[in-house]
Protein backbone atom coordinates (compact mmCIF):
# COMPACT_ATOMS: atom_id res chain seq x y z
CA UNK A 1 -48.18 93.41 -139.54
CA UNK A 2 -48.80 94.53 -143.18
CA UNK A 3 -50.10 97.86 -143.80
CA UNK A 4 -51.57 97.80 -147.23
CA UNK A 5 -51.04 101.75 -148.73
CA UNK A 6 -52.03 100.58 -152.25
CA UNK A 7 -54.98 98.24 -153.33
CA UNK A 8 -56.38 97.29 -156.40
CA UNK A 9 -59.82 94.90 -156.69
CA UNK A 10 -60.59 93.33 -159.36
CA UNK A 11 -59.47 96.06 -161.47
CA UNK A 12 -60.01 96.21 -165.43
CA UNK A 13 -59.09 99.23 -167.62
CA UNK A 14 -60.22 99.38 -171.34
CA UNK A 15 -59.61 101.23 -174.20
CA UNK A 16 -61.56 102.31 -177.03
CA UNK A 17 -59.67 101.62 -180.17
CA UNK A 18 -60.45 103.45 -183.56
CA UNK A 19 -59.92 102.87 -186.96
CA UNK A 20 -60.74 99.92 -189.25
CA UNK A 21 -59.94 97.65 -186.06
CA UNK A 22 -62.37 99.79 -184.16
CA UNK A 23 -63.30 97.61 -180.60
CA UNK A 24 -61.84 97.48 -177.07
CA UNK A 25 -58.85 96.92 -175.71
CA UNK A 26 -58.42 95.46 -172.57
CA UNK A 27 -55.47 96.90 -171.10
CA UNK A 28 -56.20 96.06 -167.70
CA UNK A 29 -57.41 93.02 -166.98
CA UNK A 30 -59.00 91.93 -163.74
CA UNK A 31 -55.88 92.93 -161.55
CA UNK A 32 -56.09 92.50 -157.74
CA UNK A 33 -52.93 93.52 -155.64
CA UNK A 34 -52.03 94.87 -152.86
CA UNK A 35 -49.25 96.89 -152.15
CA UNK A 36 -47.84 97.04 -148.31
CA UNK A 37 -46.73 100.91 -146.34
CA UNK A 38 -43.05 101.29 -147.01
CA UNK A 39 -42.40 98.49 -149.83
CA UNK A 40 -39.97 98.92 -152.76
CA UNK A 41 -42.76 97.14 -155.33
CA UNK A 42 -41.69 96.08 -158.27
CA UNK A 43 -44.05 95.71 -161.46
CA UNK A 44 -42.20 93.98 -164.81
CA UNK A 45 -43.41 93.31 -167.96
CA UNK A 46 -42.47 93.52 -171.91
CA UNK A 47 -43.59 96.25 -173.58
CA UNK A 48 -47.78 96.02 -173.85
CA UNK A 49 -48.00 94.46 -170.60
CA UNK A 50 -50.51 96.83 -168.91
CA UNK A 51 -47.81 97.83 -165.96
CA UNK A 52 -47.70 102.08 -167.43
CA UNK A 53 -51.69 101.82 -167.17
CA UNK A 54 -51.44 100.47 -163.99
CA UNK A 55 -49.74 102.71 -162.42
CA UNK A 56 -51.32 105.49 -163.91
CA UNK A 57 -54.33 104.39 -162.37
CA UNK A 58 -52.80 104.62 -159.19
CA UNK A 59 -52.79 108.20 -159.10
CA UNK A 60 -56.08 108.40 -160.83
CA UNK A 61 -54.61 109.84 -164.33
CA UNK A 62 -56.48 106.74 -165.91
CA UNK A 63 -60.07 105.54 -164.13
CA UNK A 64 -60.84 101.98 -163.86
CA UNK A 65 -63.80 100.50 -166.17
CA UNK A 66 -64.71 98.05 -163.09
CA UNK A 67 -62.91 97.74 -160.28
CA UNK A 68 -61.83 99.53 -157.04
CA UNK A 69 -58.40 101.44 -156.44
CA UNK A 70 -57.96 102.42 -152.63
CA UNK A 71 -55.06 104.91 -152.10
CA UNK A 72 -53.84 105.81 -148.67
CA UNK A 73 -56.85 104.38 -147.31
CA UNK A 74 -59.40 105.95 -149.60
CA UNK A 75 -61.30 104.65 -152.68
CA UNK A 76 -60.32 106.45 -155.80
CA UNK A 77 -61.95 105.25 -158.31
CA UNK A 78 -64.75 107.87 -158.75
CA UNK A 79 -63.68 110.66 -156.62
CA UNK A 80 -63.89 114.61 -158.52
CA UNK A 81 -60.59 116.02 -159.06
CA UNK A 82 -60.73 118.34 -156.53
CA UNK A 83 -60.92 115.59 -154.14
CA UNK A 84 -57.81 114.05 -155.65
CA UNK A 85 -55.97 117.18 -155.17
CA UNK A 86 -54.89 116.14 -151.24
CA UNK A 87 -53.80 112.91 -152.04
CA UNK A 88 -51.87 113.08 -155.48
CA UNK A 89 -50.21 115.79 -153.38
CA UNK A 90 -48.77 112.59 -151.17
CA UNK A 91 -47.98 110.79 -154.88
CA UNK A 92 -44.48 111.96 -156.43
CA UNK A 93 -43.61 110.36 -160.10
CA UNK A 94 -40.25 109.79 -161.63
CA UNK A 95 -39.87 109.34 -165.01
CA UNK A 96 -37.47 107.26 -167.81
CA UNK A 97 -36.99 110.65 -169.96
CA UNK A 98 -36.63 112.88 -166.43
CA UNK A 99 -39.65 115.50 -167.75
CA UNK A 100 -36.93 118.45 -166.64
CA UNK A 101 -37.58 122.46 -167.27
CA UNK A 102 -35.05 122.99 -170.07
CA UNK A 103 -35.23 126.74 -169.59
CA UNK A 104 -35.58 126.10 -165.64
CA UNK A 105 -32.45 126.05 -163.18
CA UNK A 106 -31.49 122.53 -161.60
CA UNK A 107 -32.89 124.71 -158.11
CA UNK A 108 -35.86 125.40 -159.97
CA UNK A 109 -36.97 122.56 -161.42
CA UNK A 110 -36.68 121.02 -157.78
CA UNK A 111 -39.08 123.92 -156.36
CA UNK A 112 -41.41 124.24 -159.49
CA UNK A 113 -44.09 121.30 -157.19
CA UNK A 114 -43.44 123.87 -153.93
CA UNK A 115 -44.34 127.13 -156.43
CA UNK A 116 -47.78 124.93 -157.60
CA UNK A 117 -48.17 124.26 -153.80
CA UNK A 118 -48.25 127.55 -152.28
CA UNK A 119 -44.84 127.44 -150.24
CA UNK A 120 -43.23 130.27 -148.43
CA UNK A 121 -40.30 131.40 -150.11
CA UNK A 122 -37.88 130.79 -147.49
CA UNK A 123 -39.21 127.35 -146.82
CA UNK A 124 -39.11 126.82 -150.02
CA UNK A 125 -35.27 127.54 -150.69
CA UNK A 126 -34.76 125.53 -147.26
CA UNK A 127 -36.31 122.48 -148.55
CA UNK A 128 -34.44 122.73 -151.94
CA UNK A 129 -31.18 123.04 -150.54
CA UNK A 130 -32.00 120.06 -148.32
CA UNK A 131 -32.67 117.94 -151.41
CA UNK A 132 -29.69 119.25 -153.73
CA UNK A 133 -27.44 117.65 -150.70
CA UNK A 134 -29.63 114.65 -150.31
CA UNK A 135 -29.20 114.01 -154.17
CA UNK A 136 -25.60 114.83 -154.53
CA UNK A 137 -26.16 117.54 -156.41
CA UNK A 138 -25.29 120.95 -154.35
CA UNK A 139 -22.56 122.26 -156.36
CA UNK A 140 -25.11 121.90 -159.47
CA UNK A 141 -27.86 123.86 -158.11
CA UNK A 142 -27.37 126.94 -161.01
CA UNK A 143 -27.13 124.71 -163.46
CA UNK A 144 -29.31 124.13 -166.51
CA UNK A 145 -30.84 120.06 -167.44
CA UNK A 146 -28.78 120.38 -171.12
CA UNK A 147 -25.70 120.84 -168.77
CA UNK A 148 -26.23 117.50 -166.64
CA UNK A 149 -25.42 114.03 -167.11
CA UNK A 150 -28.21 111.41 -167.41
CA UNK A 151 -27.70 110.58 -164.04
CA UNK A 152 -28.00 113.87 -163.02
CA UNK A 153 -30.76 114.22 -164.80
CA UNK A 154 -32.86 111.28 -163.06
CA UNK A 155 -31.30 112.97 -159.58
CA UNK A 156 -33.13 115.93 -160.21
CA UNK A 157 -35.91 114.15 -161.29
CA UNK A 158 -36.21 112.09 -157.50
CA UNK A 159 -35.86 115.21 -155.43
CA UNK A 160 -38.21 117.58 -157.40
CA UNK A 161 -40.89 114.04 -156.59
CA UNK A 162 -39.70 114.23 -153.16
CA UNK A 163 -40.16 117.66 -152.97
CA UNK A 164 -43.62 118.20 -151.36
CA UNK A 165 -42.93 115.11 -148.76
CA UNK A 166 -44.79 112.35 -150.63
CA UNK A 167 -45.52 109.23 -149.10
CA UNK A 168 -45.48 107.66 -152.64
CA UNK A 169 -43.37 107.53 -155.01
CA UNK A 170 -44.16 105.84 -158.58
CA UNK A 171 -40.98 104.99 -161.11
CA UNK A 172 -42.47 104.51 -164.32
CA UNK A 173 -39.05 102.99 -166.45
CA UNK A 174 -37.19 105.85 -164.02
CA UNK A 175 -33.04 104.16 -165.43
CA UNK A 176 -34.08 102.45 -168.79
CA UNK A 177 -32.78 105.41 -170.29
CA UNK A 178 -29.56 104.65 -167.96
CA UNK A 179 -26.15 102.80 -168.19
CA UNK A 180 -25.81 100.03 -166.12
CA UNK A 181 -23.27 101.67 -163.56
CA UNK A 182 -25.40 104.52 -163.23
CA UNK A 183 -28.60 102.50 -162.70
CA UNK A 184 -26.76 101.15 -160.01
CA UNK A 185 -26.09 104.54 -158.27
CA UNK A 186 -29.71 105.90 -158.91
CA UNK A 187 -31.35 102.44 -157.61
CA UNK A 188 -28.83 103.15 -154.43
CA UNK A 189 -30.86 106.45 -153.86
CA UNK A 190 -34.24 105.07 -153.93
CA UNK A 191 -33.09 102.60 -151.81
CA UNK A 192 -31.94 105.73 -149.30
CA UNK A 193 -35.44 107.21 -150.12
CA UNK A 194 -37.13 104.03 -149.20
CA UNK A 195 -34.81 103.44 -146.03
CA UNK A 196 -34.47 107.09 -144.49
CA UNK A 197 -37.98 108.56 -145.03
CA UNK A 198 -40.07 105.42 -145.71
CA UNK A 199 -41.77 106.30 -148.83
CA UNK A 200 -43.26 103.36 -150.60
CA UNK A 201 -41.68 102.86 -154.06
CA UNK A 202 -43.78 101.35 -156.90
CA UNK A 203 -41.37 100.50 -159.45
CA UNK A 204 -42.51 100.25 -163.18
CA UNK A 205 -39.57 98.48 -165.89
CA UNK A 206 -39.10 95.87 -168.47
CA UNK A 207 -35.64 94.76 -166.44
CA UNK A 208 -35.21 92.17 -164.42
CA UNK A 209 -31.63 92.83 -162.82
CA UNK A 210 -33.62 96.58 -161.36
CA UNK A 211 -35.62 94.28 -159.70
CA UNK A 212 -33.43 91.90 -158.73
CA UNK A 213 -31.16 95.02 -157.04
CA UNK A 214 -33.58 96.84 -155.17
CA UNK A 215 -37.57 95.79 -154.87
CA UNK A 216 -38.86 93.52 -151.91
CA UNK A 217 -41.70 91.91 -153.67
CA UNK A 218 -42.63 92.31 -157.23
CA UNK A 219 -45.50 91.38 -159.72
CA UNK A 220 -45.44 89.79 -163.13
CA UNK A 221 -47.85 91.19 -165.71
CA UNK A 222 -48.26 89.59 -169.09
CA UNK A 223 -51.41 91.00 -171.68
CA UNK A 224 -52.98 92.86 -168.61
CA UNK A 225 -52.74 90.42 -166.09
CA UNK A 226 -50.52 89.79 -162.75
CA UNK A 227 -49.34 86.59 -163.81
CA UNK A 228 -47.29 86.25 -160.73
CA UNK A 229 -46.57 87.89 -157.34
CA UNK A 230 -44.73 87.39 -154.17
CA UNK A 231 -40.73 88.38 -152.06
CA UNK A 232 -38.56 88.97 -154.76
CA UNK A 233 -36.59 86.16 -153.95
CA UNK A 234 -39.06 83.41 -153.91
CA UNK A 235 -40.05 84.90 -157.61
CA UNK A 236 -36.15 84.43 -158.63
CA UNK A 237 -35.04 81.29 -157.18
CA UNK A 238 -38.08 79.37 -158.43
CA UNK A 239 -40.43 81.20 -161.38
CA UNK A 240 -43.36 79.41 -162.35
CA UNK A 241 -44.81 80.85 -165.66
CA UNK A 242 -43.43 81.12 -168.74
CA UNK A 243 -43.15 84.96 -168.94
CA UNK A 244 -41.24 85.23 -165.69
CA UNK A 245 -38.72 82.86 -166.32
CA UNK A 246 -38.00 84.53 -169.89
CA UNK A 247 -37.76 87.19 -167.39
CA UNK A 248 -34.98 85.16 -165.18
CA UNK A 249 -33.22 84.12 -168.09
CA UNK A 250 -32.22 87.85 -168.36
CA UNK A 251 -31.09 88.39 -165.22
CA UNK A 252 -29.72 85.38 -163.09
CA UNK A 253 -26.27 85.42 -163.20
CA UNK A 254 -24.46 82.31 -164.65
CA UNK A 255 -27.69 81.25 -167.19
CA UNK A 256 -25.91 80.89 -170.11
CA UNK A 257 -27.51 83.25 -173.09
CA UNK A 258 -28.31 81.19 -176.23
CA UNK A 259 -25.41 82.60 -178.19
CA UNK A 260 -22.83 80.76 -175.70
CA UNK A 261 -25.27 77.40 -175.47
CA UNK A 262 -24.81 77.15 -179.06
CA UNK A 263 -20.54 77.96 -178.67
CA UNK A 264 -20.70 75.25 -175.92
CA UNK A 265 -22.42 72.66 -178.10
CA UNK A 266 -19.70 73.27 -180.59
CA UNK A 267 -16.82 73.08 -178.34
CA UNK A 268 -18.31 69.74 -176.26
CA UNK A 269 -20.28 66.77 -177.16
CA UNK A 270 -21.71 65.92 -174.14
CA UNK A 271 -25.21 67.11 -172.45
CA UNK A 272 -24.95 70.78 -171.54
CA UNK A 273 -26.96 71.30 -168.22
CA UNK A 274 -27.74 74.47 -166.31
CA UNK A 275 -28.35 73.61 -162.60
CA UNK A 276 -30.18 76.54 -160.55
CA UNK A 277 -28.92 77.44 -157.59
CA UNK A 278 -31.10 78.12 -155.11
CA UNK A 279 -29.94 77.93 -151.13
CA UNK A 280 -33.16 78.26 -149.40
CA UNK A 281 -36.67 76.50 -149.62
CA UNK A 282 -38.99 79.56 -150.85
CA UNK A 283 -42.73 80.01 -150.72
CA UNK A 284 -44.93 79.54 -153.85
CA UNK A 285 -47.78 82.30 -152.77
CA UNK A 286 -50.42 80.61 -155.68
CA UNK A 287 -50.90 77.11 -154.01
CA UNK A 288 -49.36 77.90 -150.89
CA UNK A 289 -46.72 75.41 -150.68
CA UNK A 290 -42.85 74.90 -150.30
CA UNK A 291 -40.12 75.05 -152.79
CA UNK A 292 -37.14 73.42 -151.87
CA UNK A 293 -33.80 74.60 -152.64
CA UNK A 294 -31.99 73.49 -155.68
CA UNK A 295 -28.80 72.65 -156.53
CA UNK A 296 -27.73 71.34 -153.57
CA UNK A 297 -26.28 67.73 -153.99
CA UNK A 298 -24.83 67.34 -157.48
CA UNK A 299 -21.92 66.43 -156.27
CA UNK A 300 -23.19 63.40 -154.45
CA UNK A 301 -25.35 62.43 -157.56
CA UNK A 302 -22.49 62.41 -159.94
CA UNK A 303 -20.27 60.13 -158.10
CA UNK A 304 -23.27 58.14 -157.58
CA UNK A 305 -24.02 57.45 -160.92
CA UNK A 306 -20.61 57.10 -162.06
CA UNK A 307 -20.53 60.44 -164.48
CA UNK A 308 -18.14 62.30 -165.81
CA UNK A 309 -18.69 66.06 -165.84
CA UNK A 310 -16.90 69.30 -166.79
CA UNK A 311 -17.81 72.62 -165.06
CA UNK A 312 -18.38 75.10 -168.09
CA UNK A 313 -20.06 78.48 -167.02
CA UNK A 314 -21.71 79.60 -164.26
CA UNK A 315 -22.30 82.39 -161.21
CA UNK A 316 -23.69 83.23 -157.95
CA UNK A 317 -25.59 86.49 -156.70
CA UNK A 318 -27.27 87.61 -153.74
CA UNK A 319 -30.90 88.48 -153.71
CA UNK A 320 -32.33 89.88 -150.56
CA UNK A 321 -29.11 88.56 -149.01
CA UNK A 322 -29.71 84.19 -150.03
CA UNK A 323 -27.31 82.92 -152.75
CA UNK A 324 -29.17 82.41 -156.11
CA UNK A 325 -27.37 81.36 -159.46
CA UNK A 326 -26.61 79.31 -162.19
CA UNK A 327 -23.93 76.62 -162.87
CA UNK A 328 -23.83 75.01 -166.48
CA UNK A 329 -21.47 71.49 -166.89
CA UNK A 330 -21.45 68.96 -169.50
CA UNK A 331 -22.35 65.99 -168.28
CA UNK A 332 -21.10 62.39 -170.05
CA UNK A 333 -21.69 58.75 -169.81
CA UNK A 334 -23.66 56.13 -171.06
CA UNK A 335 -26.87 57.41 -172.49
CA UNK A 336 -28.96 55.57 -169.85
CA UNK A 337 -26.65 56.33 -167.21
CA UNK A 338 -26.43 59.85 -167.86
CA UNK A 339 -30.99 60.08 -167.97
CA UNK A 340 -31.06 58.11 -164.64
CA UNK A 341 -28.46 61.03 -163.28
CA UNK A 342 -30.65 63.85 -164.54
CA UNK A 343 -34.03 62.47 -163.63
CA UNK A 344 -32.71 61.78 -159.87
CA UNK A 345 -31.27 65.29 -159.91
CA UNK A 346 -34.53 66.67 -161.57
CA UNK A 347 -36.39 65.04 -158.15
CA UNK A 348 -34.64 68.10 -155.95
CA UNK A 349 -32.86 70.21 -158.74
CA UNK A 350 -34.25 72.63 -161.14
CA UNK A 351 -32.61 71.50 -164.34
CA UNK A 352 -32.57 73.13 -167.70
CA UNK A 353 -31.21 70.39 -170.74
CA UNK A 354 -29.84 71.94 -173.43
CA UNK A 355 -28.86 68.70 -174.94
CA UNK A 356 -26.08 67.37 -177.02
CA UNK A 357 -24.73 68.81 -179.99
CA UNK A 358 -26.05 65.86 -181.59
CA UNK A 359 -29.16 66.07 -180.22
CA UNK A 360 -29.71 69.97 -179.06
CA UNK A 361 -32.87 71.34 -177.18
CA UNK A 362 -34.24 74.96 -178.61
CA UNK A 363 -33.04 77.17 -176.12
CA UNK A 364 -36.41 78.91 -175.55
CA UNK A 365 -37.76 75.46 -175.20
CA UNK A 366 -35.20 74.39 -172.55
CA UNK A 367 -35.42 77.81 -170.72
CA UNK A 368 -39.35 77.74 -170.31
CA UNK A 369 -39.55 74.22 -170.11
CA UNK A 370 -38.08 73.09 -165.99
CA UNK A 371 -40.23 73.89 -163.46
CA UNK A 372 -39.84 74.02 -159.76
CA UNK A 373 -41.59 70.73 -157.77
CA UNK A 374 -43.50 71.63 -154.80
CA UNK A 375 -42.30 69.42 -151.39
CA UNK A 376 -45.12 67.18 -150.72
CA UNK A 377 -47.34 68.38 -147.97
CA UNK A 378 -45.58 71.41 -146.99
CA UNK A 379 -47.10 74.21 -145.86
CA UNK A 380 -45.94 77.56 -146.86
């Protein structure tokens, strides 16, 4: 049973905005969510999307304009800040520049939360040392923040916000400032926060693939609102607005970028087709039906219809352990042939035409443009 630890209702956050443009800004706009006990949550958007505000209202360091936020059971939204005290204490934050001490110790930096908090001494060098192992980072503990990695950085980051035993813990772009193998090893440690103390993880970034490697459910937020919610994998294998597939395109392995659509339409003549791959029926959580899986019988279409094909690009991953991808032939035949082959492939396929060379589809166009059918009459 789902035990919601973070709610928002009908939440909407405004600014006021000065200068010769003086009005409001709606930053916020009518957001209702819910956020299940022990989730790795995932909130995406581009830059302006409201997901920073968001979560800053989450630990009251923005107040909602209407709305209700209920955190850990209680409502939020207009309690004193001496009330908040007790439950930001249960809220740790990590952050995309780390927010490290320069003139503080690795070991201090961890305890500084501990110092604010009134710890012993001893328990708090005890629950220090306890973090440098959990963290990796023992041997590092004299250590100053100009002396560390960026890694190690974002490692000292997570266990100072673990510190005071939060049940919490917000991300706010915590490895954009990251290289992708060590995104992968700090992801793998949130993922060990999440698993061994069950800390809920909200997750704030502008990438795809963090989402794709670590969240269980995620929302989509374009100009304020969540465009688009549900299990991670149901939002991969079969995105229904525009934003979020833009937001697939970046991330699903085998999709072709537009730089190598364009090399393929110079290199082959015939109708360059991506074909998702998608090896389970998923839920679509807005109208509650089925989405079948895709890519499934192309091989019994194209001797069907008689068409020749070449296997170009393409690639599989795993997401929340179901196969999810992308595999991009050309396809060639008689023109009408070839149409009758896609629009029979289109009926249980998602299927994104880039065209001919002759005759090419904008890539944007062709990305944004399929869209998932719903099986008739099933029930989610």
């Amino acid at each position: 049973m789902s035990d919601p630890i973070i709610t928002f209702d009908h939440v909407v956050k405004e600014f006021k905005v000065r200068g010769r443009n003086a009005g409001v800004a709606r930053a916020v706009d009518d957001v209702s969510l819910t956020i299940n006990r022990g989730d790795i949550f995932g909130i995406i958007g581009y830059s302006g999307a409201g997901k920073s505000t968001l979560v800053r209202l989450i630990n009251a360091l923005e107040r909602p304009t209407s709305g209700t936020v209920t955190v850990l059971g209680t409502d939020i939204t207009g309690m004193s800040e001496s009330k908040l005290r007790p439950i930001r204490q249960k809220i740790g934050m990590i952050f995309q520049q780390f927010n490290l001490f320069s003139t503080k110790t690795v070991a201090q930096n961890i305890a500084y939360p501990l110092q604010l908090d009134h710890w012993r001494k001893d328990y708090q060098d005890r629950r220090v040392a306890e973090l440098l192992e959990f963290v990796g980072l023992s041997e590092h503990a004299d250590k100053y923040p100009s002396q560390l990695s960026g890694g190690q950085k974002q490692r000292v980051g997570i266990a100072r916000a673990l510190a005071t035993n939060p049940e919490i813990l917000l991300a706010d772009e915590a490895t954009s400032a990251l290289d992708p193998e060590t995104t992968t090893e700090v992801l793998a440690l949130l993922k060990r926060v999440n698993a061994e103390f069950g800390i809920t993880i909200v997750l704030i970034t502008h990438q795809m693939n963090v989402v794709q490697q670590i969240a269980d459910r995620v929302a989509v937020m374009s100009s304020g609102r969540v465009v688009e919610s549900g299990d991670v994998y149901d939002v991969f294998a079969a995105p229904q607005q525009p934003v979020t597939k833009r937001f697939i395109a970046t991330a699903l392995s085998g999709l072709p970028e537009e730089s190598r659509v364009e090399r393929l339409h110079a290199e082959w003549s015939g109708r360059i087709v991506t074909v998702l791959i998608r090896q389970k029926d998923v839920s679509d959580e807005g109208s509650g039906r089925t989405i079948a899986a895709s890519g499934q019988n192309i091989s019994g279409l194209i001797a069907k219809h008689g068409i020749e094909s070449s296997l170009l690009y393409g690639g599989i991953d795993t997401v929340r352990g179901s196969a999810i991808g992308a595999i991009t032939y050309e396809f060639k035949g008689g023109e009408r042939e070839v149409g009758d082959f896609l629009a029979e492939l289109a009926l249980n396929s998602d299927v994104i035409d880039f065209g001919t060379a002759a005759r090419p589809v904008a890539y944007a166009d062709a990305v944004a443009g399929y869209a998932p059918e719903s099986s008739e009459g099933a029930q989610a």
